[in-house]
N, C-alpha and C. Protein backbone atom coordinates (compact mmCIF):
# COMPACT_ATOMS: atom_id res chain seq x y z
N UNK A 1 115.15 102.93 92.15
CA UNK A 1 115.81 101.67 92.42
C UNK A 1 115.13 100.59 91.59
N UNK A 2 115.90 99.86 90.98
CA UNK A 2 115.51 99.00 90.27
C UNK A 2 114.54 97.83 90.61
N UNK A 3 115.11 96.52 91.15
CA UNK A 3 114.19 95.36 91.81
C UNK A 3 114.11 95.88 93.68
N UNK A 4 113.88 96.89 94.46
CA UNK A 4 113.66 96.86 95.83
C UNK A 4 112.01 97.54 95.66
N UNK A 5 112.26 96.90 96.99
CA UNK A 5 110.50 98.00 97.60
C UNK A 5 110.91 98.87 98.22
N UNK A 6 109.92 99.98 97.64
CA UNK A 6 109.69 101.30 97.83
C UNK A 6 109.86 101.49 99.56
N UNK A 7 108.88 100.51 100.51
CA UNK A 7 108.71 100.86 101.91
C UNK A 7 109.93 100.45 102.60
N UNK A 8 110.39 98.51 102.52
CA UNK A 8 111.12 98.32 103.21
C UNK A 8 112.54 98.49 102.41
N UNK A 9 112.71 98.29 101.45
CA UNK A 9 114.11 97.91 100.96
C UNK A 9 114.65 96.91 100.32
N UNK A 10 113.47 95.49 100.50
CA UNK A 10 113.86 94.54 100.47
C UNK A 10 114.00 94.19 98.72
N UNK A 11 115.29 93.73 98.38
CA UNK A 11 115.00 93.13 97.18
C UNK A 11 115.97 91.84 96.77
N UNK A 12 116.63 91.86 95.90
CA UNK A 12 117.14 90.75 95.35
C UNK A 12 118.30 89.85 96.48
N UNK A 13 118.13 88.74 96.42
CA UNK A 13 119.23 87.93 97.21
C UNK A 13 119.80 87.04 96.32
N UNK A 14 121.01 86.54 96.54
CA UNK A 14 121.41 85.14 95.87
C UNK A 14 120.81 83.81 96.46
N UNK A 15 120.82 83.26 95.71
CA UNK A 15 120.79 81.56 96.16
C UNK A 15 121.22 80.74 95.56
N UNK A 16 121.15 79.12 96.11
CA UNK A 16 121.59 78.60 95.08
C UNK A 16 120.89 77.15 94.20
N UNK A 17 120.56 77.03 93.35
CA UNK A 17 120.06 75.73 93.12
C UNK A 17 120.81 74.54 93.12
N UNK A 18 120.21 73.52 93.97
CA UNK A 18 120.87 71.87 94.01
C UNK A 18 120.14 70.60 92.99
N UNK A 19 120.87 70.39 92.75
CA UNK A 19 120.46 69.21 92.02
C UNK A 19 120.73 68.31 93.15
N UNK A 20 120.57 66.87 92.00
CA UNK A 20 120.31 65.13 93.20
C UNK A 20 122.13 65.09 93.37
N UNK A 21 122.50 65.30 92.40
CA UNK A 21 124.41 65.06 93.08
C UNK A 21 124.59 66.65 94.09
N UNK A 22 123.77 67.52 94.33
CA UNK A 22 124.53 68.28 95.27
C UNK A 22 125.04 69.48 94.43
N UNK A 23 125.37 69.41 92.81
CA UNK A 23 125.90 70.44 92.17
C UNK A 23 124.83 71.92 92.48
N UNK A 24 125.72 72.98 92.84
CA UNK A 24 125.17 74.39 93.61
C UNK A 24 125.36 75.09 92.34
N UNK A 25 123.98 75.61 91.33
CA UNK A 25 124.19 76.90 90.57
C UNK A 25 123.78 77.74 91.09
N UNK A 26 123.79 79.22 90.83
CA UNK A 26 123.90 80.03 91.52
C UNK A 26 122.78 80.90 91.01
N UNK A 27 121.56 81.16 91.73
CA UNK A 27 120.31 82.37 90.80
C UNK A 27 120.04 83.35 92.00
N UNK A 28 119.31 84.24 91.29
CA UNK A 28 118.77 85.31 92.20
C UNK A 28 117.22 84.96 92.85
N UNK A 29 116.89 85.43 93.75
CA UNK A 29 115.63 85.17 93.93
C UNK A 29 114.98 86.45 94.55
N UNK A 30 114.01 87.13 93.73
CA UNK A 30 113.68 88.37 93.42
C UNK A 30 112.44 88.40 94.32
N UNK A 31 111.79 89.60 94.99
CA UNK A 31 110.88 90.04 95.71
C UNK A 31 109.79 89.92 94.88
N UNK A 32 108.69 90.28 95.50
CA UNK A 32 107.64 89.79 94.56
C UNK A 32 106.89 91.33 94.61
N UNK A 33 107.19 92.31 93.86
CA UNK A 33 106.84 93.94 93.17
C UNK A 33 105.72 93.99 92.94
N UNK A 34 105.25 94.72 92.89
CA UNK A 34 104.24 95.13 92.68
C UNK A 34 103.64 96.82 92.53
N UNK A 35 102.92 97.12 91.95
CA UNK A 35 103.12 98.25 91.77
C UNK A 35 101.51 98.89 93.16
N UNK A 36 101.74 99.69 93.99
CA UNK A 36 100.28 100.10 94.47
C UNK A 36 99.79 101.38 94.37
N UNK A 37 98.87 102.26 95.20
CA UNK A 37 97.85 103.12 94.30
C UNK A 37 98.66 104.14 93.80
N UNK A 38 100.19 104.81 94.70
CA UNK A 38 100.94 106.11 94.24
C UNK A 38 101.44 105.66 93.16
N UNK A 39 101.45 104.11 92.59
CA UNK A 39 102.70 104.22 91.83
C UNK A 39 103.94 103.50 92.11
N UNK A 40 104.53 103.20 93.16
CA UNK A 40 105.25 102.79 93.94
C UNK A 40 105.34 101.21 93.84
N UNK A 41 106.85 100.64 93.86
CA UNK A 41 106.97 99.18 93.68
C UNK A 41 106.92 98.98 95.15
N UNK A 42 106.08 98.30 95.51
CA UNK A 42 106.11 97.74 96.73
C UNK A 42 106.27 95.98 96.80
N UNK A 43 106.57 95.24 97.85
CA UNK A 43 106.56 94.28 98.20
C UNK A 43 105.45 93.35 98.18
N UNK A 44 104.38 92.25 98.18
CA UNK A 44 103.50 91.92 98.40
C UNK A 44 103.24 92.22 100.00
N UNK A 45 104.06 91.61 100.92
CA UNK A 45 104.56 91.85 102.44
C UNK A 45 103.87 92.71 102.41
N UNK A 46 104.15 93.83 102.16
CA UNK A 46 104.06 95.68 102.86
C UNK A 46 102.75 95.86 102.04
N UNK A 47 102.23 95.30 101.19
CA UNK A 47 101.00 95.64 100.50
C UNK A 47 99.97 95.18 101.35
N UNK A 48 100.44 94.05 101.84
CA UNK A 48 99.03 93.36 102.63
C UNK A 48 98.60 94.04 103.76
N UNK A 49 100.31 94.40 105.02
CA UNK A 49 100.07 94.85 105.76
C UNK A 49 100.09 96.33 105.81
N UNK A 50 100.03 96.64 105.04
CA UNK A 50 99.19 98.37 104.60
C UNK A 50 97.89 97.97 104.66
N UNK A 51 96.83 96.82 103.89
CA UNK A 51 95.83 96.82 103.19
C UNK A 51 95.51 96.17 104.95
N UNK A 52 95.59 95.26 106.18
CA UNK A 52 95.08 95.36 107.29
C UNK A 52 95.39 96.59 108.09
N UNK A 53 96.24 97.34 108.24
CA UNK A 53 95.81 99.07 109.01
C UNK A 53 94.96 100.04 108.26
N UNK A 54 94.77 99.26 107.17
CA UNK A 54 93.23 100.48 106.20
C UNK A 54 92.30 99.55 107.41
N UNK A 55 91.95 98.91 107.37
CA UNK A 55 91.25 98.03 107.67
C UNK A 55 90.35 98.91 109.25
């Protein structure tokens, strides 16, 4: 899979950008990937709370 994480799923959403008149363009706003020790694109999210149950 391209932009999701490996654990939860989570990846790309739409949104939209506003300017001062209100005009709505339209971008993606992408998960923040990462790669951890298997290899695996993971989430920052799921990285951390992996890295407190090592803990």
């Amino acid at each position: 899979m391209g932009r999701t994480c490996a654990d939860c799923g989570k990846g790309p959403k739409k949104a939209a950008n506003r300017s001062h008149a209100k005009n709505k363009t339209l971008r993606t706003q992408k998960p923040n990937l990462q790669k951890n020790e298997k290899g695996d694109m993971t989430c920052n999210t799921c990285r951390r709370t992996d890295a407190k149950k090592a803990k």
